[in-house]
PDB file of N, CA and C in Angstrom:
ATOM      1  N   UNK A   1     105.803 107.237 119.766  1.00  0.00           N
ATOM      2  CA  UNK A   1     104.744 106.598 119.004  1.00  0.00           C
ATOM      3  C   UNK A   1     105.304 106.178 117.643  1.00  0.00           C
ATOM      4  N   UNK A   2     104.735 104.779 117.221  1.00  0.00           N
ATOM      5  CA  UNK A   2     105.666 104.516 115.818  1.00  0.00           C
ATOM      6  C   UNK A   2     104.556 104.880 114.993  1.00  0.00           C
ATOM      7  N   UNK A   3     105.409 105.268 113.709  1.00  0.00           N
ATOM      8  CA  UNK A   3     104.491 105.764 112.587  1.00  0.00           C
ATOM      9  C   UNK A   3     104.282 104.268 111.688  1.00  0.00           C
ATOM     10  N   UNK A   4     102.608 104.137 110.993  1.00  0.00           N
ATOM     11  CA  UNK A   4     102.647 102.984 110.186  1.00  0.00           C
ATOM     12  C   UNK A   4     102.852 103.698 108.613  1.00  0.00           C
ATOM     13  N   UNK A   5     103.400 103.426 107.998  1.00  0.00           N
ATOM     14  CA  UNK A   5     103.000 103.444 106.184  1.00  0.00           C
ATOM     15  C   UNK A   5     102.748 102.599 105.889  1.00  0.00           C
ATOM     16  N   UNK A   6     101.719 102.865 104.943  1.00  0.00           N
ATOM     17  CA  UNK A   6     100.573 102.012 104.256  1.00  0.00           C
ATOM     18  C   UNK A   6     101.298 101.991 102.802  1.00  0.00           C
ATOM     19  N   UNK A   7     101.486 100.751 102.203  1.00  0.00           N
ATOM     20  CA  UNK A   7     102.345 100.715 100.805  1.00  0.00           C
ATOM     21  C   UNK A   7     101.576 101.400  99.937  1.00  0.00           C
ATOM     22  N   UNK A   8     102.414 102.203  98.678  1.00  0.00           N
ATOM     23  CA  UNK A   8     101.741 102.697  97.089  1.00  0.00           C
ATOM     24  C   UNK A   8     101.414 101.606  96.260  1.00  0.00           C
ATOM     25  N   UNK A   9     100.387 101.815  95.873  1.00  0.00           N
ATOM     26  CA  UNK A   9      99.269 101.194  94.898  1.00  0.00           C
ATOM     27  C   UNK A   9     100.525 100.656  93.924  1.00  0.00           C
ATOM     28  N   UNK A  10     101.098  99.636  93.481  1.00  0.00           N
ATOM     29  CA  UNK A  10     101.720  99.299  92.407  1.00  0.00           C
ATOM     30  C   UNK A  10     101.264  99.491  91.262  1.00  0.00           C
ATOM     31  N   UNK A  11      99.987  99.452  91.130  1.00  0.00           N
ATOM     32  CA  UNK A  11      99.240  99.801  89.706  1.00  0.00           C
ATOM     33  C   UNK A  11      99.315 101.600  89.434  1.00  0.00           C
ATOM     34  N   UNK A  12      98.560 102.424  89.624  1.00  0.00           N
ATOM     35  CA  UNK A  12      98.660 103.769  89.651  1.00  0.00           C
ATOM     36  C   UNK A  12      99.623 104.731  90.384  1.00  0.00           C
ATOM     37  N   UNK A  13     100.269 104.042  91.588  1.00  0.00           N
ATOM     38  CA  UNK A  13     101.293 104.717  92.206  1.00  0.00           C
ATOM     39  C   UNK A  13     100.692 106.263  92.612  1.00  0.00           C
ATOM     40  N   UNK A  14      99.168 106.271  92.686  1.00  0.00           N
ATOM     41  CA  UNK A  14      99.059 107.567  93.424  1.00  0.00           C
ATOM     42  C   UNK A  14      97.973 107.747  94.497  1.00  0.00           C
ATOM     43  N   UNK A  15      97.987 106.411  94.780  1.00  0.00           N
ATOM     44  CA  UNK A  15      96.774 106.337  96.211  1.00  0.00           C
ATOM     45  C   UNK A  15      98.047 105.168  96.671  1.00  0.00           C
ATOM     46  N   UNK A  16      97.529 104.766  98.510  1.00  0.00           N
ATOM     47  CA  UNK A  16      98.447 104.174  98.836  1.00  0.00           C
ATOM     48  C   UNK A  16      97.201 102.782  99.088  1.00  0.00           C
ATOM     49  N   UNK A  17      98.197 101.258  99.444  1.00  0.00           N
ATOM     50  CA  UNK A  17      97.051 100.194  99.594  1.00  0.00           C
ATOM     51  C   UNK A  17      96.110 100.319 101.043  1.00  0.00           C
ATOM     52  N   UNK A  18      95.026 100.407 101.564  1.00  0.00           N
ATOM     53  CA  UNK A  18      94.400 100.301 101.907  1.00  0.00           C
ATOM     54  C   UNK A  18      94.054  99.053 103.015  1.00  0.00           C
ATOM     55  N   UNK A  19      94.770  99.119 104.287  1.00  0.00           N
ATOM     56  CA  UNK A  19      94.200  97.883 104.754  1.00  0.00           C
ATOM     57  C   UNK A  19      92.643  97.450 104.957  1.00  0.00           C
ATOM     58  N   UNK A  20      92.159  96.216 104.491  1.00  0.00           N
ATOM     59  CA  UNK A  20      90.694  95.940 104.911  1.00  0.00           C
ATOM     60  C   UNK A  20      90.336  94.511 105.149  1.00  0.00           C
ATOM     61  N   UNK A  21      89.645  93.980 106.200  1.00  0.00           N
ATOM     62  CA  UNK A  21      89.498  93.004 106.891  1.00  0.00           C
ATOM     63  C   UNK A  21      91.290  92.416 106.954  1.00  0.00           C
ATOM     64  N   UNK A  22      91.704  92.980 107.836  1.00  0.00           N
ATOM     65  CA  UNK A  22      93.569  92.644 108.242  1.00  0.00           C
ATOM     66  C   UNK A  22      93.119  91.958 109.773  1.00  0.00           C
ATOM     67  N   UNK A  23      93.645  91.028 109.745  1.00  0.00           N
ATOM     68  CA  UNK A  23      93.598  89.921 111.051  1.00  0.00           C
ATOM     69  C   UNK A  23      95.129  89.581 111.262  1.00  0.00           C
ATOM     70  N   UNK A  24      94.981  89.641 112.732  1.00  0.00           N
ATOM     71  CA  UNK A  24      96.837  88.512 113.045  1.00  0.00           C
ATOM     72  C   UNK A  24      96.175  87.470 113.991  1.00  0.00           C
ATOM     73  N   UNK A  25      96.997  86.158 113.763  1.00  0.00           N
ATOM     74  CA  UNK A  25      96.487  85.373 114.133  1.00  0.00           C
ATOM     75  C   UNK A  25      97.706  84.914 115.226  1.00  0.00           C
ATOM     76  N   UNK A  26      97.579  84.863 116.680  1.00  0.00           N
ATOM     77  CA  UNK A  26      98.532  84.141 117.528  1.00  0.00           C
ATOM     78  C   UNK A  26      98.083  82.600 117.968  1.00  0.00           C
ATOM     79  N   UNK A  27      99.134  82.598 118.609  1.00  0.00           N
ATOM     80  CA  UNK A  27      99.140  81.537 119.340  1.00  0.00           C
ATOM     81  C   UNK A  27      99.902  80.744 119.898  1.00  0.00           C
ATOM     82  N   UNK A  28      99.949  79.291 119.300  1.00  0.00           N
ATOM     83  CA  UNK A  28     101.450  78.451 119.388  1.00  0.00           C
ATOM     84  C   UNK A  28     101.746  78.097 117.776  1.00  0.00           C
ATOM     85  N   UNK A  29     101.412  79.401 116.825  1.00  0.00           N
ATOM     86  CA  UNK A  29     102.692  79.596 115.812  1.00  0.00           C
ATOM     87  C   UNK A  29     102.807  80.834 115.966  1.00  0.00           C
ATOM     88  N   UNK A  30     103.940  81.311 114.829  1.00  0.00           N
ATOM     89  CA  UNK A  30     104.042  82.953 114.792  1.00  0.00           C
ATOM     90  C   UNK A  30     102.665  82.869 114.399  1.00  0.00           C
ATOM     91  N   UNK A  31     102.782  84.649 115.115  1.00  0.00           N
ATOM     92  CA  UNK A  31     101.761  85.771 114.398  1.00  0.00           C
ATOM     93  C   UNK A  31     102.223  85.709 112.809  1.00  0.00           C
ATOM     94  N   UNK A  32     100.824  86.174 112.274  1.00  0.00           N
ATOM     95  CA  UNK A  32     100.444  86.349 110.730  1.00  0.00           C
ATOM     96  C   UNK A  32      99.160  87.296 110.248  1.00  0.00           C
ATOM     97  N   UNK A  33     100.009  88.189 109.605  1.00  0.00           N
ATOM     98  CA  UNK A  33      98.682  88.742 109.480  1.00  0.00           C
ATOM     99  C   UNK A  33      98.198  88.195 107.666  1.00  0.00           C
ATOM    100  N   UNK A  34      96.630  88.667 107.440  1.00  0.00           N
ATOM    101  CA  UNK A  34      96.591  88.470 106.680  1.00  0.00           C
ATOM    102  C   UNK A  34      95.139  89.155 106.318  1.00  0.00           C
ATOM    103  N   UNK A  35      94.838  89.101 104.964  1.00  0.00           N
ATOM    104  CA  UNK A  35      93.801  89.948 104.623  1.00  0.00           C
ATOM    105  C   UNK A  35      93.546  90.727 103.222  1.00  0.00           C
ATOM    106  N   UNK A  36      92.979  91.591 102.932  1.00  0.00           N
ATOM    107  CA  UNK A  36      92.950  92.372 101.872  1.00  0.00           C
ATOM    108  C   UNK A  36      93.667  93.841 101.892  1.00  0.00           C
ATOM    109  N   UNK A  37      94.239  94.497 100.915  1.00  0.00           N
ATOM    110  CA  UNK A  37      94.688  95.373 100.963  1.00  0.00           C
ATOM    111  C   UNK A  37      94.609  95.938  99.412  1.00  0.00           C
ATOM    112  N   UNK A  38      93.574  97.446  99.796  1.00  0.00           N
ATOM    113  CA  UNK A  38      93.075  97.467  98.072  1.00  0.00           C
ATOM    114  C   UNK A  38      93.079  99.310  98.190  1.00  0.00           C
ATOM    115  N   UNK A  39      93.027  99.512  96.945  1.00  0.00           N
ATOM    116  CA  UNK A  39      93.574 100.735  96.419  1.00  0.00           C
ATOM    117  C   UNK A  39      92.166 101.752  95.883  1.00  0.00           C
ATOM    118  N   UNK A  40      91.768 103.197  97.035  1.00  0.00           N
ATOM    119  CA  UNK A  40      90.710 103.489  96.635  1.00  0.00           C
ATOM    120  C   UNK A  40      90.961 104.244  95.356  1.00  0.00           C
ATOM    121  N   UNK A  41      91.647 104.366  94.422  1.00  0.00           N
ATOM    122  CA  UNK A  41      92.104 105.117  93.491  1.00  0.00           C
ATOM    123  C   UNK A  41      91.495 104.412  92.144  1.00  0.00           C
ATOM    124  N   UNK A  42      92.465 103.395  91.892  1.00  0.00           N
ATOM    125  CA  UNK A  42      92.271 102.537  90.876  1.00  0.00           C
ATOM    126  C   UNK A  42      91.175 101.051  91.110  1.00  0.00           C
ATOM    127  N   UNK A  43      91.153 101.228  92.415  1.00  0.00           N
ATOM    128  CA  UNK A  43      90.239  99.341  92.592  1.00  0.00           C
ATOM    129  C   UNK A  43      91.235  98.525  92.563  1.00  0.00           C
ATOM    130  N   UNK A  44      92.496  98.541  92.727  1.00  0.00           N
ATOM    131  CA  UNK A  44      93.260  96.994  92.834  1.00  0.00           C
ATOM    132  C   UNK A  44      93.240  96.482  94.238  1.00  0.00           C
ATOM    133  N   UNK A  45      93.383  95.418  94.039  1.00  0.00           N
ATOM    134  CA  UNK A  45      93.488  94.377  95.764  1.00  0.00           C
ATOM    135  C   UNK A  45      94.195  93.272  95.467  1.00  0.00           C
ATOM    136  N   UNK A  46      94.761  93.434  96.717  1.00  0.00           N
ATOM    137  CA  UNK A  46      95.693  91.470  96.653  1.00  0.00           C
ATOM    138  C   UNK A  46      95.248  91.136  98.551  1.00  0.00           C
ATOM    139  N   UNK A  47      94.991  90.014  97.775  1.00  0.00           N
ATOM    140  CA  UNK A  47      94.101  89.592  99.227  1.00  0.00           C
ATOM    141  C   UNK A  47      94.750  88.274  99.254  1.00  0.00           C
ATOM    142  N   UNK A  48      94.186  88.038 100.302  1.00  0.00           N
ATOM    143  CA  UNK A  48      94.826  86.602 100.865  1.00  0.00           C
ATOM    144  C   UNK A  48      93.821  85.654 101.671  1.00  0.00           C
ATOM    145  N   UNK A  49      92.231  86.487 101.373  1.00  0.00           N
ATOM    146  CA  UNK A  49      91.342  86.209 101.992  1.00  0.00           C
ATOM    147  C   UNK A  49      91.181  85.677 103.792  1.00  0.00           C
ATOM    148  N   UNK A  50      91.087  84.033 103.767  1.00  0.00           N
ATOM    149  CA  UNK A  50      91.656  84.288 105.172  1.00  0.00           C
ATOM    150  C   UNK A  50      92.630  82.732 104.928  1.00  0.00           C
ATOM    151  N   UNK A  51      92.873  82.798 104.158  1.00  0.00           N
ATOM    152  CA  UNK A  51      93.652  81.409 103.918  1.00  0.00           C
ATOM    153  C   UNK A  51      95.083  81.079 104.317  1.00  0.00           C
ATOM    154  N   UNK A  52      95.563  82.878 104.970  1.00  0.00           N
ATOM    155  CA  UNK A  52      96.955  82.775 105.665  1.00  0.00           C
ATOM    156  C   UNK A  52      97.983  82.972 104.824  1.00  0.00           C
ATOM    157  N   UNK A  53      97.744  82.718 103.172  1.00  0.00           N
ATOM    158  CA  UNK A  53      98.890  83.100 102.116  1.00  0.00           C
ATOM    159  C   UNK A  53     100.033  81.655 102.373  1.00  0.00           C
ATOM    160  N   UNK A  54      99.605  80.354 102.993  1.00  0.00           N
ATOM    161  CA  UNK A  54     100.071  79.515 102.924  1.00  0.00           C
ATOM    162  C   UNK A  54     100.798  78.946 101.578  1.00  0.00           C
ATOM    163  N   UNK A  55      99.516  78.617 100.629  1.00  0.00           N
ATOM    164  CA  UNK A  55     100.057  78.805  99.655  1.00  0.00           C
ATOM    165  C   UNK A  55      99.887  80.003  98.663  1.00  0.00           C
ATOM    166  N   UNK A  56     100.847  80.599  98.416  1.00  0.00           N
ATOM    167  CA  UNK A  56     100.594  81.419  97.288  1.00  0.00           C
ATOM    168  C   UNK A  56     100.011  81.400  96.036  1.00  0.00           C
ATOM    169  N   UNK A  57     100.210  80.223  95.237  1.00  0.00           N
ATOM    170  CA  UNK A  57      99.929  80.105  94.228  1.00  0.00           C
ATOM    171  C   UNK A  57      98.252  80.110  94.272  1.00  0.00           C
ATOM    172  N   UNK A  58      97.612  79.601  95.240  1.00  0.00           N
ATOM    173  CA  UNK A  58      96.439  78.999  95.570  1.00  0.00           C
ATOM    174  C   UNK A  58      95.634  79.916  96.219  1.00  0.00           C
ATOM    175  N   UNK A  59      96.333  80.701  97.184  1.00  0.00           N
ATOM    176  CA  UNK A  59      95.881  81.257  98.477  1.00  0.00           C
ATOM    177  C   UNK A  59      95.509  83.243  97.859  1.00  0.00           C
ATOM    178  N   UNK A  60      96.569  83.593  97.321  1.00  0.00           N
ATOM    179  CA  UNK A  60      96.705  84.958  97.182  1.00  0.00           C
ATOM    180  C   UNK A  60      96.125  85.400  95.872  1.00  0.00           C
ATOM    181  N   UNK A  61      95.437  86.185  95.854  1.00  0.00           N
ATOM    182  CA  UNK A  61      94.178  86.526  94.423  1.00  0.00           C
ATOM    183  C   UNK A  61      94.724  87.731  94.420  1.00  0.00           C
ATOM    184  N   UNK A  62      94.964  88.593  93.159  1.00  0.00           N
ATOM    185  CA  UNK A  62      94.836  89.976  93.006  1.00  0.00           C
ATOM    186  C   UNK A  62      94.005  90.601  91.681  1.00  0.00           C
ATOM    187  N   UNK A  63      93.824  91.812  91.746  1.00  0.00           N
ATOM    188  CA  UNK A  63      92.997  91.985  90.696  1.00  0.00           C
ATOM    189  C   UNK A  63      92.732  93.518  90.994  1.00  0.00           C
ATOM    190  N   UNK A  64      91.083  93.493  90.314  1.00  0.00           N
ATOM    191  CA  UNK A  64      90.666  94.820  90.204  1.00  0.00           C
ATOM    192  C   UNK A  64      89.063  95.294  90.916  1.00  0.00           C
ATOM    193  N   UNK A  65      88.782  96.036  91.383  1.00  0.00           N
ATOM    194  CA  UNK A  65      87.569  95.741  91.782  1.00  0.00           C
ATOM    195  C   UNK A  65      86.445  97.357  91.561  1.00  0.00           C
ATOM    196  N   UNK A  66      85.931  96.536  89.935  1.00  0.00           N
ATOM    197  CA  UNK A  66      85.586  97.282  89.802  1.00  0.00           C
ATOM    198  C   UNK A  66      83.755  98.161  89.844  1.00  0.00           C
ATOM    199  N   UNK A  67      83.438  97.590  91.346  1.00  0.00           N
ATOM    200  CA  UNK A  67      82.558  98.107  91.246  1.00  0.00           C
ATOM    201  C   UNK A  67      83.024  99.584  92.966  1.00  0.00           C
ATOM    202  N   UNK A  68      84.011  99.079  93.372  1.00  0.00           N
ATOM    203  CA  UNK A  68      84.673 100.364  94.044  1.00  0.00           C
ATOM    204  C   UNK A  68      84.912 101.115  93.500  1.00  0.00           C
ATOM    205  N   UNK A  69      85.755 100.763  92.127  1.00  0.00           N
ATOM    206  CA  UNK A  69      86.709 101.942  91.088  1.00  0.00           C
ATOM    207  C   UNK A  69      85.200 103.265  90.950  1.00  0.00           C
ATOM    208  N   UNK A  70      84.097 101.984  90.514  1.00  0.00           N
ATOM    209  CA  UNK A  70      82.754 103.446  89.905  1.00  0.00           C
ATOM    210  C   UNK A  70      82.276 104.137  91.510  1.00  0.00           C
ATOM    211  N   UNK A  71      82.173 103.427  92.317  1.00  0.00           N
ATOM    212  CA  UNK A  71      81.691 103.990  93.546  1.00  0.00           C
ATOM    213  C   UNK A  71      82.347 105.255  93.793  1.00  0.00           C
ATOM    214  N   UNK A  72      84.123 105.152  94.216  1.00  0.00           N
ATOM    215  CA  UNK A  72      84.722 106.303  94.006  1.00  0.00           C
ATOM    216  C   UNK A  72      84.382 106.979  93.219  1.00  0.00           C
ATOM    217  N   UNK A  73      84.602 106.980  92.145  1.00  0.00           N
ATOM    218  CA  UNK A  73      84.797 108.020  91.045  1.00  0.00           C
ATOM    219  C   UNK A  73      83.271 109.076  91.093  1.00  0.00           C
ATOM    220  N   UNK A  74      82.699 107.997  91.386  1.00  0.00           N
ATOM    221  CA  UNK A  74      80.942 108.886  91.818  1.00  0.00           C
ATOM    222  C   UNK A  74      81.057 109.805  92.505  1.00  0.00           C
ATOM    223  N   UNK A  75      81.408 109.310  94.178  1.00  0.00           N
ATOM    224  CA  UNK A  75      81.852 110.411  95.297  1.00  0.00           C
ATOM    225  C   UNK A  75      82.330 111.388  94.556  1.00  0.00           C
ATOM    226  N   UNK A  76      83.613 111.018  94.482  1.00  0.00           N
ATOM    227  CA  UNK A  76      84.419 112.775  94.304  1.00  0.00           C
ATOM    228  C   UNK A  76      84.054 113.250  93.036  1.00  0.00           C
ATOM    229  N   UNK A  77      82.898 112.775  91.683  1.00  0.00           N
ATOM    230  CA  UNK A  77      82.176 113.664  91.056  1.00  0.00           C
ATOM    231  C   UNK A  77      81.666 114.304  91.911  1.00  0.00           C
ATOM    232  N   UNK A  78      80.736 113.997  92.684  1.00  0.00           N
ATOM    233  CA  UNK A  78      79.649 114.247  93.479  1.00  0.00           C
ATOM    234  C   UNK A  78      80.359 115.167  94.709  1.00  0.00           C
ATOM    235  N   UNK A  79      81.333 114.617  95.552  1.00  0.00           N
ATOM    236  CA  UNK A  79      81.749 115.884  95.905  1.00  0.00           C
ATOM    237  C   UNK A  79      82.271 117.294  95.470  1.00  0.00           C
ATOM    238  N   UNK A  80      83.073 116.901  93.918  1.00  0.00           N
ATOM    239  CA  UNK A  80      83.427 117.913  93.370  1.00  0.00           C
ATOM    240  C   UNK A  80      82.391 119.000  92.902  1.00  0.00           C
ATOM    241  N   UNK A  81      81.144 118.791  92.571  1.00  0.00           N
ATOM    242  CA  UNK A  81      80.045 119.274  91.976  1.00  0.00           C
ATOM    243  C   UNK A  81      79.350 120.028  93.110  1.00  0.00           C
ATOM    244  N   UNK A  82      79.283 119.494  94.413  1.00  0.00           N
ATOM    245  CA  UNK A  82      79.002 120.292  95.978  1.00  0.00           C
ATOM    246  C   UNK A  82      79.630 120.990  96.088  1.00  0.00           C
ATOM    247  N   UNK A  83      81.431 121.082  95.996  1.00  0.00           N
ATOM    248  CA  UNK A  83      81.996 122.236  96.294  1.00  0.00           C
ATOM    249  C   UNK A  83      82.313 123.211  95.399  1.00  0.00           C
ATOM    250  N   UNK A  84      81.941 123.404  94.452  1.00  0.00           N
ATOM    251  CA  UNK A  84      82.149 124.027  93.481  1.00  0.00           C
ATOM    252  C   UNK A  84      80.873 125.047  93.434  1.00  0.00           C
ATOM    253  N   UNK A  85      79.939 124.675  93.882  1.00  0.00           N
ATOM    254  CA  UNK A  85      78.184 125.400  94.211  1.00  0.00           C
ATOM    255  C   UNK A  85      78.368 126.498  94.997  1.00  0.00           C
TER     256      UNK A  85
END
Protein backbone atom coordinates (compact mmCIF):
# COMPACT_ATOMS: atom_id res chain seq x y z
CA UNK A 1 0.00 0.00 0.00
CA UNK A 2 1.57 3.48 -0.87
CA UNK A 3 1.65 6.01 1.77
CA UNK A 4 0.27 9.73 0.70
CA UNK A 5 1.92 12.93 2.54
CA UNK A 6 0.04 15.78 2.64
CA UNK A 7 2.60 18.96 2.34
CA UNK A 8 3.48 21.45 5.67
CA UNK A 9 1.63 24.57 5.82
CA UNK A 10 4.44 27.02 4.45
CA UNK A 11 3.03 29.71 6.57
CA UNK A 12 3.07 28.14 10.26
CA UNK A 13 4.87 24.91 9.44
CA UNK A 14 2.80 23.10 12.09
CA UNK A 15 -0.39 21.73 10.53
CA UNK A 16 0.05 20.02 7.18
CA UNK A 17 -2.06 21.42 3.72
CA UNK A 18 -5.26 19.95 3.63
CA UNK A 19 -6.68 18.58 0.45
CA UNK A 20 -10.30 20.08 -0.42
CA UNK A 21 -12.46 19.92 -3.46
CA UNK A 22 -9.11 17.99 -5.36
CA UNK A 23 -10.35 16.74 -8.85
CA UNK A 24 -8.13 14.90 -11.71
CA UNK A 25 -9.25 15.41 -14.81
CA UNK A 26 -8.56 12.54 -17.73
CA UNK A 27 -8.93 11.97 -20.89
CA UNK A 28 -7.21 12.77 -24.25
CA UNK A 29 -4.77 15.10 -22.20
CA UNK A 30 -2.70 14.21 -19.19
CA UNK A 31 -4.32 13.82 -15.94
CA UNK A 32 -4.33 17.06 -13.69
CA UNK A 33 -5.25 17.49 -10.63
CA UNK A 34 -6.38 20.51 -9.26
CA UNK A 35 -8.14 22.27 -6.43
CA UNK A 36 -7.74 23.79 -3.01
CA UNK A 37 -5.40 22.88 -0.46
CA UNK A 38 -5.71 24.83 2.92
CA UNK A 39 -4.26 24.72 6.32
CA UNK A 40 -6.63 23.96 9.43
CA UNK A 41 -4.10 25.67 11.70
CA UNK A 42 -3.49 29.04 10.37
CA UNK A 43 -6.39 29.41 7.41
CA UNK A 44 -3.96 29.56 4.45
CA UNK A 45 -5.04 28.10 0.95
CA UNK A 46 -3.66 28.12 -2.54
CA UNK A 47 -6.23 27.06 -4.77
CA UNK A 48 -6.48 26.78 -8.24
CA UNK A 49 -10.16 26.75 -8.11
CA UNK A 50 -11.14 24.76 -11.10
CA UNK A 51 -9.28 26.67 -13.70
CA UNK A 52 -6.53 23.81 -14.02
CA UNK A 53 -3.55 26.33 -12.88
CA UNK A 54 -3.21 26.93 -16.68
CA UNK A 55 -2.30 30.09 -16.06
CA UNK A 56 -0.68 30.89 -12.98
CA UNK A 57 -0.54 34.27 -12.80
CA UNK A 58 -4.39 34.37 -13.39
CA UNK A 59 -5.50 30.97 -12.34
CA UNK A 60 -3.80 30.29 -8.78
CA UNK A 61 -5.09 32.57 -5.68
CA UNK A 62 -3.54 32.14 -2.25
CA UNK A 63 -4.25 33.67 0.89
CA UNK A 64 -5.89 33.38 4.20
CA UNK A 65 -9.16 32.29 5.22
CA UNK A 66 -10.18 33.78 7.86
CA UNK A 67 -13.36 32.84 8.83
CA UNK A 68 -11.93 28.94 9.22
CA UNK A 69 -8.87 30.36 11.21
CA UNK A 70 -12.00 31.61 14.03
CA UNK A 71 -14.06 28.44 13.40
CA UNK A 72 -11.03 26.35 14.49
CA UNK A 73 -9.79 28.16 17.12
CA UNK A 74 -13.53 27.96 18.60
CA UNK A 75 -13.54 24.06 18.39
CA UNK A 76 -10.48 23.32 20.19
CA UNK A 77 -11.45 26.25 22.81
CA UNK A 78 -14.50 24.45 23.06
CA UNK A 79 -13.05 21.15 23.04
CA UNK A 80 -10.39 22.09 25.37
CA UNK A 81 -12.94 23.46 27.99
CA UNK A 82 -15.03 19.77 27.64
CA UNK A 83 -12.04 17.97 28.46
CA UNK A 84 -10.76 19.59 31.08
CA UNK A 85 -14.52 19.24 33.06
Amino acid sequence: MSEFKKPVCPICKQEVLLPFSIMQVGGNRPEKTYGTWICSNCGFFLSTRDTQGINPESDVEAGFSDYLQKKVEDLRQEYYKKSNT
